[in-house]
PDB file of N, CA and C in Angstrom:
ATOM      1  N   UNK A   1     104.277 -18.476 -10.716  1.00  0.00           N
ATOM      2  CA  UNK A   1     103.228 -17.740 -11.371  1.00  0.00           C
ATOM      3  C   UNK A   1     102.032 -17.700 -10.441  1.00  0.00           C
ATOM      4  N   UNK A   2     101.131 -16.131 -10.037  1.00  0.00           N
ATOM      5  CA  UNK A   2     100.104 -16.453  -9.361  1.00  0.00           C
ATOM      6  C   UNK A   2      98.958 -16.529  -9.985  1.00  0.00           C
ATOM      7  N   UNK A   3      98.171 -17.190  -9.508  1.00  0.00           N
ATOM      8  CA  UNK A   3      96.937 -17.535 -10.166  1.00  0.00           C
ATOM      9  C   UNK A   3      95.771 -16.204  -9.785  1.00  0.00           C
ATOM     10  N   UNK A   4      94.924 -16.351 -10.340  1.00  0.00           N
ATOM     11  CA  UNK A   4      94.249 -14.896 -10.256  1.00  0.00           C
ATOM     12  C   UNK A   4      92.827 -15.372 -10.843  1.00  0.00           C
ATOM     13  N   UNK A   5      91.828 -14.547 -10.225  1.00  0.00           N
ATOM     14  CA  UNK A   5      90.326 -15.050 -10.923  1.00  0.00           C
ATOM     15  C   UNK A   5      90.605 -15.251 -12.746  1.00  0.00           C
ATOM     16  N   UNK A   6      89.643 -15.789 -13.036  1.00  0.00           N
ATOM     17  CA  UNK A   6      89.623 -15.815 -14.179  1.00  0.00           C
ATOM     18  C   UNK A   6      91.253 -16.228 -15.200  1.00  0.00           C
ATOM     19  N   UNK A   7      91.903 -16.718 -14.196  1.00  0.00           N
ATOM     20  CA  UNK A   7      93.331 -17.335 -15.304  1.00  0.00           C
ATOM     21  C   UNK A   7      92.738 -18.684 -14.764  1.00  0.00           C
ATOM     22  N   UNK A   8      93.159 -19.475 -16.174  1.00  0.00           N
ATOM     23  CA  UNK A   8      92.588 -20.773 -16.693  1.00  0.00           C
ATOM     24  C   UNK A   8      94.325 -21.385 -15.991  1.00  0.00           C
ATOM     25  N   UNK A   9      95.269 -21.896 -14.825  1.00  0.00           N
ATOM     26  CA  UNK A   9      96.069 -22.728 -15.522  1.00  0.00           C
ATOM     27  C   UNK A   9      96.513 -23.516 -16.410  1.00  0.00           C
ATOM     28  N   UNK A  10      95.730 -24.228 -16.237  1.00  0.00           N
ATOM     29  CA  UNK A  10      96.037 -25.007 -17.648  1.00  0.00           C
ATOM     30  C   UNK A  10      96.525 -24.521 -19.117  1.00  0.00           C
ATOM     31  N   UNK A  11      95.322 -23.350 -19.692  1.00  0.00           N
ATOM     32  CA  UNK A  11      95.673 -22.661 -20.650  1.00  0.00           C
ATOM     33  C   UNK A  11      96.316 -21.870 -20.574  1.00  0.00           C
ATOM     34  N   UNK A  12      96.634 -21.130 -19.413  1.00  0.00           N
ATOM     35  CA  UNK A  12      97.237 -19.832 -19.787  1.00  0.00           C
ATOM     36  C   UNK A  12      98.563 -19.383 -19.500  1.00  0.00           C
ATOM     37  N   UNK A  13      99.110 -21.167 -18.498  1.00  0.00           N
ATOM     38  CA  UNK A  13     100.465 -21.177 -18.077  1.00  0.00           C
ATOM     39  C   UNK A  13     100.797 -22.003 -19.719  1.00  0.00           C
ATOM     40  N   UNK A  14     100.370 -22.861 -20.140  1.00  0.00           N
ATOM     41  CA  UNK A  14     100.800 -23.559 -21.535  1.00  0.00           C
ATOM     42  C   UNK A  14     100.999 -22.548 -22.607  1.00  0.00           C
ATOM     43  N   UNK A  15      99.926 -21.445 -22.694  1.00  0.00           N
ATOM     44  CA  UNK A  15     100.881 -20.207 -23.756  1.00  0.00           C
ATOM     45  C   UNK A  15     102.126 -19.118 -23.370  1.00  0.00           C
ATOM     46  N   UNK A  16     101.980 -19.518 -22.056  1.00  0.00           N
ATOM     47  CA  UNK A  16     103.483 -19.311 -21.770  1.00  0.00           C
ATOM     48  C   UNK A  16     104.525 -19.782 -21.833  1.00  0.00           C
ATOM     49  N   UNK A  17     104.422 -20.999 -21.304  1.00  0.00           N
ATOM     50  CA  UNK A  17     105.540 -22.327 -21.903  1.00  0.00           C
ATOM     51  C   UNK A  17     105.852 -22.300 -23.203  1.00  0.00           C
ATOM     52  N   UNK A  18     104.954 -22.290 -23.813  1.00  0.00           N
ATOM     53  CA  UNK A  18     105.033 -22.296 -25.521  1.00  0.00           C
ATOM     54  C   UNK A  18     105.913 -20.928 -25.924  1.00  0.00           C
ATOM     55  N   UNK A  19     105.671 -19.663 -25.092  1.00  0.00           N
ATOM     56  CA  UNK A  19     106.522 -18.576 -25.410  1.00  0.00           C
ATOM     57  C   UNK A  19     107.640 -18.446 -24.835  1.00  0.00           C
ATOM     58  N   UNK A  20     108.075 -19.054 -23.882  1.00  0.00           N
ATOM     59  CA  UNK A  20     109.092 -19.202 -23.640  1.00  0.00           C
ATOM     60  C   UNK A  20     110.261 -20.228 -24.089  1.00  0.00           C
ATOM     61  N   UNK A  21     109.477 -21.417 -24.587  1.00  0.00           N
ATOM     62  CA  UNK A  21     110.266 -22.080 -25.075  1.00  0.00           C
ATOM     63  C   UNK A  21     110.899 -21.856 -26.550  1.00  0.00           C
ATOM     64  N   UNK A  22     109.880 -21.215 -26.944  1.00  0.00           N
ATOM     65  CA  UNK A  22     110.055 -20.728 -28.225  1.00  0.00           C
ATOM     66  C   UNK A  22     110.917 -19.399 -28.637  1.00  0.00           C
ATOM     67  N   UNK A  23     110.994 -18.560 -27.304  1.00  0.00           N
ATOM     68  CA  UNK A  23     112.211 -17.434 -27.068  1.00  0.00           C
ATOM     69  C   UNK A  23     113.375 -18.077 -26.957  1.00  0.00           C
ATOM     70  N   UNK A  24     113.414 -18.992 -25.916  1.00  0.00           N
ATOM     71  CA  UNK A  24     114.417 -19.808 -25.782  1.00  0.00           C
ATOM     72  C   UNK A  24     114.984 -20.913 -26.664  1.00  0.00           C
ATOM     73  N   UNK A  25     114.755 -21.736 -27.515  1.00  0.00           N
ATOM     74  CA  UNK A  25     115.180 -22.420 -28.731  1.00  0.00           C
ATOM     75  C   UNK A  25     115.760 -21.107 -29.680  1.00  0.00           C
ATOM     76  N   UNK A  26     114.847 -20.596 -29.864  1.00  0.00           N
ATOM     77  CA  UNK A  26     115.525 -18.965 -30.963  1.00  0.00           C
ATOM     78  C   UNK A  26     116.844 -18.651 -30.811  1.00  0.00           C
ATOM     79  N   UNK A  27     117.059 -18.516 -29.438  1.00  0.00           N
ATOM     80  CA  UNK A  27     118.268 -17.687 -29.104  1.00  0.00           C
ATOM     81  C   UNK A  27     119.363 -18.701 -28.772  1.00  0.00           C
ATOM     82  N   UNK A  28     119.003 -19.826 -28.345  1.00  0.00           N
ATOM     83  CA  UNK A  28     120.192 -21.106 -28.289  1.00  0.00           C
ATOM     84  C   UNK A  28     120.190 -21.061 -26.764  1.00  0.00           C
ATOM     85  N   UNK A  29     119.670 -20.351 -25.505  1.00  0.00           N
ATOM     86  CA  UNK A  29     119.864 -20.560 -24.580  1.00  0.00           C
ATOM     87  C   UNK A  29     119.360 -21.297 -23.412  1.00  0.00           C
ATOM     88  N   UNK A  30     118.205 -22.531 -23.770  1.00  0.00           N
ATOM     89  CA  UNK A  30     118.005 -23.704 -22.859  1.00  0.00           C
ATOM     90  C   UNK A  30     116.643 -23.951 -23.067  1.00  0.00           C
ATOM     91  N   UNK A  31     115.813 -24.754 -22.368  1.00  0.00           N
ATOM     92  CA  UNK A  31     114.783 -25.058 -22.098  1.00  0.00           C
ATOM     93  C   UNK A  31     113.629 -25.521 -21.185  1.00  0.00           C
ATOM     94  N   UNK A  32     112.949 -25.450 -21.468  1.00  0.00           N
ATOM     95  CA  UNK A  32     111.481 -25.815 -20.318  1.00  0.00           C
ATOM     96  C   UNK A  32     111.529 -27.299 -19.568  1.00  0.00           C
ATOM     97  N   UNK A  33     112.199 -27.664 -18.582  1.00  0.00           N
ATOM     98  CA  UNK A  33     112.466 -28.768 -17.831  1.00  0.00           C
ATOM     99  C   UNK A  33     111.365 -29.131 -17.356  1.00  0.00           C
ATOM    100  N   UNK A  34     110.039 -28.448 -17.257  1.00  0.00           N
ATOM    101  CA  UNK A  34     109.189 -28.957 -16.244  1.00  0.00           C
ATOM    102  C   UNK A  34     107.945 -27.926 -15.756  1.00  0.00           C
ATOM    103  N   UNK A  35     107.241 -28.787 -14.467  1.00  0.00           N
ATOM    104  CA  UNK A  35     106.176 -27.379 -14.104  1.00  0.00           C
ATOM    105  C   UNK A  35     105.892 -28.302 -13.155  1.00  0.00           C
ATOM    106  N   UNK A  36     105.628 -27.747 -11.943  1.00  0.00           N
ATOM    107  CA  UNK A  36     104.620 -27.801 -10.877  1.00  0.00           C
ATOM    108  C   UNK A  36     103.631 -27.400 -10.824  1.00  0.00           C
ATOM    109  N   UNK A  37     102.241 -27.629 -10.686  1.00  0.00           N
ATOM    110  CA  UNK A  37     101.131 -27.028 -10.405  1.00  0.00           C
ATOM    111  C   UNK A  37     100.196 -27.227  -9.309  1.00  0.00           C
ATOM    112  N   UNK A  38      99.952 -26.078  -8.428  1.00  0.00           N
ATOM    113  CA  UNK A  38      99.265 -26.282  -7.576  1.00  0.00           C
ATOM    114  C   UNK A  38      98.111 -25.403  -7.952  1.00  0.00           C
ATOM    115  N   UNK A  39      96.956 -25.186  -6.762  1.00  0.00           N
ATOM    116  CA  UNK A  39      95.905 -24.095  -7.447  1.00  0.00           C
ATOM    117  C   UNK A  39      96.346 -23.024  -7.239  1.00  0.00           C
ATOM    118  N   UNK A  40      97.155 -22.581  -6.598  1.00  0.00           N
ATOM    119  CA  UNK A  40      97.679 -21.039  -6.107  1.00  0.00           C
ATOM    120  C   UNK A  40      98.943 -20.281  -6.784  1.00  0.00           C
ATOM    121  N   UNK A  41      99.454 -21.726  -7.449  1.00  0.00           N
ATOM    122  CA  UNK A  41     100.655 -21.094  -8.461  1.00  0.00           C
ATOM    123  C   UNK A  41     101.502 -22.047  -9.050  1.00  0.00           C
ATOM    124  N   UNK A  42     102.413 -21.831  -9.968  1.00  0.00           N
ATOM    125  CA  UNK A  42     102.879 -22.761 -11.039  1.00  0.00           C
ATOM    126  C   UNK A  42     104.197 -22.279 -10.679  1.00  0.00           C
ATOM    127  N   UNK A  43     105.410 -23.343 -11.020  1.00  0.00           N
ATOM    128  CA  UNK A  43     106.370 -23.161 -10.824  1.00  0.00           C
ATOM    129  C   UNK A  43     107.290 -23.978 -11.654  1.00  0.00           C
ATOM    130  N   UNK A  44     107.997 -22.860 -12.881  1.00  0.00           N
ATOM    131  CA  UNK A  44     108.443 -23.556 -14.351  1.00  0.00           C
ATOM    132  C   UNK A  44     109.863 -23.775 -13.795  1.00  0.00           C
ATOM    133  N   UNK A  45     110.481 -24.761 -14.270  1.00  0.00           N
ATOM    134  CA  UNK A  45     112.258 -25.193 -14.566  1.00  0.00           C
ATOM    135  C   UNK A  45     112.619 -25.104 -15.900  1.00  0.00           C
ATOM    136  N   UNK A  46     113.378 -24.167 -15.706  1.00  0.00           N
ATOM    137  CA  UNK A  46     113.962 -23.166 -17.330  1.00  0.00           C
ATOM    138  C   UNK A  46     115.642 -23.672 -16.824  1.00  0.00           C
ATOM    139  N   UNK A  47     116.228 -24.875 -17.926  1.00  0.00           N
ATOM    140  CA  UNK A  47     117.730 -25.175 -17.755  1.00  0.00           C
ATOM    141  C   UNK A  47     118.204 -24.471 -19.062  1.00  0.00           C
ATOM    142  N   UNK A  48     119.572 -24.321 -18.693  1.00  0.00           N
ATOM    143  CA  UNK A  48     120.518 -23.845 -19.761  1.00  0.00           C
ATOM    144  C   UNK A  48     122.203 -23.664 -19.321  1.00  0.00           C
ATOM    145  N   UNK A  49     123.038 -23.472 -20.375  1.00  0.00           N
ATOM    146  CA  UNK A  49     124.160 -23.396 -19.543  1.00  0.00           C
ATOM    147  C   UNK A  49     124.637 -22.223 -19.012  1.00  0.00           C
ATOM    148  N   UNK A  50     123.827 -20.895 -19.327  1.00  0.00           N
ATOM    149  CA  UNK A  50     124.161 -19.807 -18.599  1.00  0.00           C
ATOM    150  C   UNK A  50     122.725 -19.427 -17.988  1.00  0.00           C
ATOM    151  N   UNK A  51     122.926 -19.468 -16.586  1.00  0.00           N
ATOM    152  CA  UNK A  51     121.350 -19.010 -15.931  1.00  0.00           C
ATOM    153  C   UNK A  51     121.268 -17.254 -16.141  1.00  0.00           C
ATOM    154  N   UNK A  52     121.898 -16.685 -16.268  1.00  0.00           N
ATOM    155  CA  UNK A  52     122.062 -15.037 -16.488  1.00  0.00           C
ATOM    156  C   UNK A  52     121.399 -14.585 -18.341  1.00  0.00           C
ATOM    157  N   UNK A  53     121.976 -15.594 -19.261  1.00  0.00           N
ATOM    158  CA  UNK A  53     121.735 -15.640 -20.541  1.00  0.00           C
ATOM    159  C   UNK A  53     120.286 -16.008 -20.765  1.00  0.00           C
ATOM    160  N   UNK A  54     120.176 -17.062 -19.933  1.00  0.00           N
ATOM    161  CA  UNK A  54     118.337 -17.642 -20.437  1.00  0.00           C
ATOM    162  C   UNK A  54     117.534 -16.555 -19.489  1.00  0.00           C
ATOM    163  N   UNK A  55     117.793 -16.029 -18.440  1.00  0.00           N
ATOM    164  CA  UNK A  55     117.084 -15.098 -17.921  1.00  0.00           C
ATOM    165  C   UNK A  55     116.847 -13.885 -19.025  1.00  0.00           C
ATOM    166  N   UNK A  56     117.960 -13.266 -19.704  1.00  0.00           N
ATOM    167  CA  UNK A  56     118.171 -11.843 -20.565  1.00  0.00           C
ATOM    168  C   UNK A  56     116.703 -12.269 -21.297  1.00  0.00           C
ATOM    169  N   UNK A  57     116.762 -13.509 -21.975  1.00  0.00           N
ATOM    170  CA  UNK A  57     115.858 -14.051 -23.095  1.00  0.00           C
ATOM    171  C   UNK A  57     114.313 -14.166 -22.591  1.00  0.00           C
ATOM    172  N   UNK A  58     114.224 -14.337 -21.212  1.00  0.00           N
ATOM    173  CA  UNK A  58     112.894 -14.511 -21.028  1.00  0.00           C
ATOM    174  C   UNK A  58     112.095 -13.414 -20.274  1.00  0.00           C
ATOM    175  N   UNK A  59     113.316 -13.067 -19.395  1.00  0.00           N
ATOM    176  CA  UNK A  59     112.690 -11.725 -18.440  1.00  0.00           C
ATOM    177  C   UNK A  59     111.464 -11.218 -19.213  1.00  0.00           C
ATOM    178  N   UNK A  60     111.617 -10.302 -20.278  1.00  0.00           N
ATOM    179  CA  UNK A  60     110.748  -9.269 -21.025  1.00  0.00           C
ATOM    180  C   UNK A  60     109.149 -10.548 -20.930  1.00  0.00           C
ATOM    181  N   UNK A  61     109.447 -11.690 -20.845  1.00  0.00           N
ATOM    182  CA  UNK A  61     108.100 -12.052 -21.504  1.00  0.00           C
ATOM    183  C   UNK A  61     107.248 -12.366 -20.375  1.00  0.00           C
ATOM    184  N   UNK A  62     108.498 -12.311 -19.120  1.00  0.00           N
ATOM    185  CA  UNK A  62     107.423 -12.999 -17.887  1.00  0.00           C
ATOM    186  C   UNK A  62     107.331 -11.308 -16.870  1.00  0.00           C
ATOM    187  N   UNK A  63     107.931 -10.800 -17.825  1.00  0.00           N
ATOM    188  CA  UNK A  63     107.660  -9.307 -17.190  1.00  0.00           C
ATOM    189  C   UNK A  63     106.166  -8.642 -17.900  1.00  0.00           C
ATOM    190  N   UNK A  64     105.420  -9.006 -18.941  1.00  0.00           N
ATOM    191  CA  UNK A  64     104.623  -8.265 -20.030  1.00  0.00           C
ATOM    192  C   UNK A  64     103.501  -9.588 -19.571  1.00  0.00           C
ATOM    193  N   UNK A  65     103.988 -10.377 -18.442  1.00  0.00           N
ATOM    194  CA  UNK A  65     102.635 -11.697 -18.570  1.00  0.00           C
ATOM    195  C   UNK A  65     101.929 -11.166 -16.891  1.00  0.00           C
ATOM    196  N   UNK A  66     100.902 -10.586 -17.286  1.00  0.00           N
ATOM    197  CA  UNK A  66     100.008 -10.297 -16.018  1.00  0.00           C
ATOM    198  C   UNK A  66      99.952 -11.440 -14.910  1.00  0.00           C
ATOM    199  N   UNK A  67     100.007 -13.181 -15.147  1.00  0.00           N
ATOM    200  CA  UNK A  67      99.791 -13.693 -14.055  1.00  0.00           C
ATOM    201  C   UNK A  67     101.819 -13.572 -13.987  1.00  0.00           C
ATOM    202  N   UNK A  68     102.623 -13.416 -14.020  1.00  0.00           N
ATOM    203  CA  UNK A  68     103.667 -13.558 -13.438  1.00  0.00           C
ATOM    204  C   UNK A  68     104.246 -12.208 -12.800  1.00  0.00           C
ATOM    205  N   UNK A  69     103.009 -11.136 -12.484  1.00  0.00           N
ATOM    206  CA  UNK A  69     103.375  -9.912 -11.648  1.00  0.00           C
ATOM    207  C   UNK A  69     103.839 -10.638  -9.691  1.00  0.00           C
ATOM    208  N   UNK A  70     104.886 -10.126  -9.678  1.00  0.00           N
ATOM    209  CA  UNK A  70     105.621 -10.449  -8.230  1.00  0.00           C
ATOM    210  C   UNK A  70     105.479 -11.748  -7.947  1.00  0.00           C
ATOM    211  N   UNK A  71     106.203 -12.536  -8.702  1.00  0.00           N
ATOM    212  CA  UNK A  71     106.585 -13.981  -9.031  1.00  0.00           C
ATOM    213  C   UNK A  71     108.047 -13.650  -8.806  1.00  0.00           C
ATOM    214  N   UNK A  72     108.708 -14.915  -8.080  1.00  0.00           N
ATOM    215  CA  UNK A  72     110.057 -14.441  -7.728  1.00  0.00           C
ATOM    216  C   UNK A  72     110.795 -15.750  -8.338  1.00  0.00           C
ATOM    217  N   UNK A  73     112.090 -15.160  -9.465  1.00  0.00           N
ATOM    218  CA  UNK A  73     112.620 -15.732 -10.122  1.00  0.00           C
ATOM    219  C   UNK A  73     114.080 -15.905  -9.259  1.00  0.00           C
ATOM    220  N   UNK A  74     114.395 -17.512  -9.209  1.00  0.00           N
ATOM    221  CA  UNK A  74     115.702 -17.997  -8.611  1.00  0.00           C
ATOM    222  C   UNK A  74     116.716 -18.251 -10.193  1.00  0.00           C
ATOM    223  N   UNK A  75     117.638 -17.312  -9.732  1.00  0.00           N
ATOM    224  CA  UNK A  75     118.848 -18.101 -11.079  1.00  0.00           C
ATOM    225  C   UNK A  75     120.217 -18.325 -10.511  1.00  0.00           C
ATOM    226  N   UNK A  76     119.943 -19.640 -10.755  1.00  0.00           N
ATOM    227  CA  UNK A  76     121.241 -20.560 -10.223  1.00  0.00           C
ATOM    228  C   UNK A  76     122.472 -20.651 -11.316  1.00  0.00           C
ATOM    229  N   UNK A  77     123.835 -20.427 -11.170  1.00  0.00           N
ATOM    230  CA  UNK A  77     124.900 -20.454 -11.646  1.00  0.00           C
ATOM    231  C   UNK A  77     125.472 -21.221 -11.130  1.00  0.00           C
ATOM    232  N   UNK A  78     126.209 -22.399 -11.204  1.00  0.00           N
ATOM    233  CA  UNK A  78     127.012 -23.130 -10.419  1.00  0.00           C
ATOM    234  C   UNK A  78     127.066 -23.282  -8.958  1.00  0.00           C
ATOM    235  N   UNK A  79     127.847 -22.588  -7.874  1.00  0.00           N
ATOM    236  CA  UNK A  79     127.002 -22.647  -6.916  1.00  0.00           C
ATOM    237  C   UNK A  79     126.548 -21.379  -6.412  1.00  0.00           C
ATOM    238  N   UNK A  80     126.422 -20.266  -7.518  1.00  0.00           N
ATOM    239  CA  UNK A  80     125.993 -19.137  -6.924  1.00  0.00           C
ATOM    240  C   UNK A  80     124.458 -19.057  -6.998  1.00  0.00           C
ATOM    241  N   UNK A  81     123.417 -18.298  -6.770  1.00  0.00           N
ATOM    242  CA  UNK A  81     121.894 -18.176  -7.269  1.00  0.00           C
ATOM    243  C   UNK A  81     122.070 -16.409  -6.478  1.00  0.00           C
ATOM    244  N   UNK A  82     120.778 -15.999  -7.224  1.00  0.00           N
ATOM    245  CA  UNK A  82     120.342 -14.748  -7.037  1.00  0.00           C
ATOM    246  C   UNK A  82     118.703 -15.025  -7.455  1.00  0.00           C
ATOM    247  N   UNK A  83     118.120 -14.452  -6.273  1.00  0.00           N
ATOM    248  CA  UNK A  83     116.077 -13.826  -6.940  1.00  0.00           C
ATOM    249  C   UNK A  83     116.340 -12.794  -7.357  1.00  0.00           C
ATOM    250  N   UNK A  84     115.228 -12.871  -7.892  1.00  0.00           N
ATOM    251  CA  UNK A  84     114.915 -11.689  -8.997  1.00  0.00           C
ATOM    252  C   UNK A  84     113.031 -11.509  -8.872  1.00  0.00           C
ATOM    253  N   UNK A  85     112.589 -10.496  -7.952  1.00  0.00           N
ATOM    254  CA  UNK A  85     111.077 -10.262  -7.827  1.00  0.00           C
ATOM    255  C   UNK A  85     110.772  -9.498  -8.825  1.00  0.00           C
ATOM    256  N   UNK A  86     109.729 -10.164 -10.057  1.00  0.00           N
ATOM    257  CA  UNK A  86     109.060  -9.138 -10.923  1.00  0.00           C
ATOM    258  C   UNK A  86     107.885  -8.740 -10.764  1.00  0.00           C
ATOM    259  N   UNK A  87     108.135  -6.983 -11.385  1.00  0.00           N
ATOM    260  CA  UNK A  87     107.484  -6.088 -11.031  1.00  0.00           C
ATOM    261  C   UNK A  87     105.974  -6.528 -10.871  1.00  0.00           C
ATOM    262  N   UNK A  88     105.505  -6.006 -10.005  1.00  0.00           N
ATOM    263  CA  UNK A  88     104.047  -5.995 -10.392  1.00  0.00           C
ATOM    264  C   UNK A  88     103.224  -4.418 -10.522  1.00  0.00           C
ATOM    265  N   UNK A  89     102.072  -4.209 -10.947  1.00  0.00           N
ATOM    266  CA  UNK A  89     101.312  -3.340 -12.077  1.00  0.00           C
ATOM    267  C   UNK A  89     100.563  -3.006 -11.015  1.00  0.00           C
ATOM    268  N   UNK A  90     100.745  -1.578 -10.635  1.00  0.00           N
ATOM    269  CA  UNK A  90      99.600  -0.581  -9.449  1.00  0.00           C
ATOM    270  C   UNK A  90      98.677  -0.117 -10.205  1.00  0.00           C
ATOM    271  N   UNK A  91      97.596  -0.853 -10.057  1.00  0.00           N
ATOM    272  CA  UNK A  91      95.969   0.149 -10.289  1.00  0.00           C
ATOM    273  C   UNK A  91      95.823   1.177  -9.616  1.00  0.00           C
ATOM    274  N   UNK A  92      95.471   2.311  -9.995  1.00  0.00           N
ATOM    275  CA  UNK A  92      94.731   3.517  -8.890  1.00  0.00           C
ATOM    276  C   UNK A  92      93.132   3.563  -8.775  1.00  0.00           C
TER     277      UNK A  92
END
């Protein structure tokens, strides 16, 4: 997640956690393992037993969350992984 003037980490990565975990319990597909925080960016551990399934469930929310524009998502499958760079939002 990048940090950006005026985003609070603290608060504003925790109502994300909270929405994600809470997408994720809903649907049965894993949970919030963790967080790194530095000042420049946060970096969540989302486990489950299908990394493709807990992605379907969260994408939309870290796609609609302004600090997670071109944040690059790793999803690990056994020993496969794939990134996944989300979009980020062009001002004119």
């Amino acid at each position: 997640l990048n940090r950006r003037r005026g985003v609070s980490p603290n608060t504003d990565s925790r109502k994300l956690i909270n929405q994600l975990s809470e997408a994720m319990a809903r649907e049965r597909v894993g949970y919030v393992g963790g967080e790194i925080v530095i000042p420049e960016n946060t970096t969540l551990m989302l486990y489950g037993e299908d990394g493709e399934a807990l992605f379907g469930v969260v994408e939309p929310i870290l796609v609609r969350e302004p600090m997670c524009e071109g944040a690059i998502v790793t999803i690990r499958q056994g020993q496969s992984h794939r990134k996944v760079v989300l979009p980020t939002r062009h001002v004119n």
